[in-house]
Protein backbone atom coordinates (compact mmCIF):
# COMPACT_ATOMS: atom_id res chain seq x y z
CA UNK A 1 102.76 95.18 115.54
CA UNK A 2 104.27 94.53 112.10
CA UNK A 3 103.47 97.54 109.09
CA UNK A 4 100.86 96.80 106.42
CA UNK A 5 104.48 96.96 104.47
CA UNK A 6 105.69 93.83 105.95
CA UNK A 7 102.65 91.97 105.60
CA UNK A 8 102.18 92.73 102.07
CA UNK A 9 105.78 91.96 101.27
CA UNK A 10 105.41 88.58 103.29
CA UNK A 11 102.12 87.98 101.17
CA UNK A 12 104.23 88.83 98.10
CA UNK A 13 107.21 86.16 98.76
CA UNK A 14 104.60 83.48 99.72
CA UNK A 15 102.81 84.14 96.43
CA UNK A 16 106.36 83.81 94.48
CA UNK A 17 107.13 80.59 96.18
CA UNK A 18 103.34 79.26 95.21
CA UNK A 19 104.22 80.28 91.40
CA UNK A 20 107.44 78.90 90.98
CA UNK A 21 106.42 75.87 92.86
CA UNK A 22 103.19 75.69 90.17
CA UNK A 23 105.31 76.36 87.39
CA UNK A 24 108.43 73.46 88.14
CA UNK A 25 104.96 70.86 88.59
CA UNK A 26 104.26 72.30 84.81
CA UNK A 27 100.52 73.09 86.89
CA UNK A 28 98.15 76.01 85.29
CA UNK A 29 96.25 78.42 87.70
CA UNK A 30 93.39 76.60 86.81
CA UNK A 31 94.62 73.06 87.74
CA UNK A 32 96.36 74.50 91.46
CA UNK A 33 93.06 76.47 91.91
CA UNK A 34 90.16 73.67 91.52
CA UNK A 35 92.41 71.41 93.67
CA UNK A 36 92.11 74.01 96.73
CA UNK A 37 87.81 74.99 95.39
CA UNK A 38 89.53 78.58 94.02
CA UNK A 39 89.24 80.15 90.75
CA UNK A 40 92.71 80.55 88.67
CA UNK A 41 92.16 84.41 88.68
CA UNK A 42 91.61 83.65 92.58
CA UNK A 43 95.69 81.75 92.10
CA UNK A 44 96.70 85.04 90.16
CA UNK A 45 96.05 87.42 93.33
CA UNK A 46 97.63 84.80 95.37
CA UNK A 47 100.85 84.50 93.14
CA UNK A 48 100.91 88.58 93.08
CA UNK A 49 101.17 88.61 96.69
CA UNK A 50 97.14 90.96 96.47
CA UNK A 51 95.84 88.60 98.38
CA UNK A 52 97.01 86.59 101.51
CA UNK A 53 96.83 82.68 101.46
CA UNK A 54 94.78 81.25 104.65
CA UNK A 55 96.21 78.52 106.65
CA UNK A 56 93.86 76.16 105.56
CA UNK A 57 94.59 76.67 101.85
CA UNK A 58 98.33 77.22 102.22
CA UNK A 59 98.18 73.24 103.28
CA UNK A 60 95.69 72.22 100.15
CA UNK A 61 98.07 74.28 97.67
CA UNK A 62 101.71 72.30 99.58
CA UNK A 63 99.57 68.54 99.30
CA UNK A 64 98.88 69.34 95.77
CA UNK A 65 102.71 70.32 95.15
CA UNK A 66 104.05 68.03 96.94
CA UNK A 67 105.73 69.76 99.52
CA UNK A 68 105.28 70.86 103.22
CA UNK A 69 103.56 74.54 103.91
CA UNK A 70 106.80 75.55 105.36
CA UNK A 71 107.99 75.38 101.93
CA UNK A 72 106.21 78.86 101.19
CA UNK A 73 107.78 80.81 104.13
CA UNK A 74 111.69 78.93 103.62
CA UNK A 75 114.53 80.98 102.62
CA UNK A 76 113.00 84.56 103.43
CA UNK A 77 116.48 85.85 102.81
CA UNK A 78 118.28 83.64 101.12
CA UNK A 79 119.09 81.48 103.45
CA UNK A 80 117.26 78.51 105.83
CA UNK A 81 115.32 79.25 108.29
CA UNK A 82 112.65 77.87 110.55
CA UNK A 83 109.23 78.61 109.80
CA UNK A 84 108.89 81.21 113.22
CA UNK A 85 112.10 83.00 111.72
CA UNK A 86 110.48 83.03 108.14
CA UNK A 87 107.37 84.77 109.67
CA UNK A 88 109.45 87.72 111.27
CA UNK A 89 112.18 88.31 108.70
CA UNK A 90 110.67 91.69 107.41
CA UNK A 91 110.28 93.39 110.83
């Protein structure tokens, strides 16, 4: 079983990768949110990593960005990897 640790730092890097992603699209919280039905403070927990990003709305956030959901979970430690090693790079 992984820590609460891991999690949250997983949570964390996935949020980073939604902000930066936002950000290079020149995107507000409010534009990302309404095109997944969230608020923008909804897309501020998200991007702090206090709240964890379902399945479902991991794939609405990568359509609206143009880019796949593995995007969020690539380069977990600064290099490639495939989405299964991206998942357990913090154990």
């Amino acid at each position: 079983m992984v820590a609460m640790k891991t999690k949250n730092e997983l949570d964390r890097r996935v949020g980073e990768r939604l902000r930066s992603r936002r950000l290079k699209m020149r995107l507000s919280q409010t534009e990302i949110g309404a095109s997944a039905g969230v608020s923008f403070q909804q897309v501020q927990k998200y991007e702090k990593g206090a709240n964890r990003i379902s399945a479902g709305r991991m794939i609405q956030f990568a359509e609206r960005l143009g880019v796949t959901p593995a995007y969020f979970v690539e380069r977990c430690r600064g290099g490639e990897h495939t989405a299964q090693e991206a998942w357990s790079c913090n154990r």
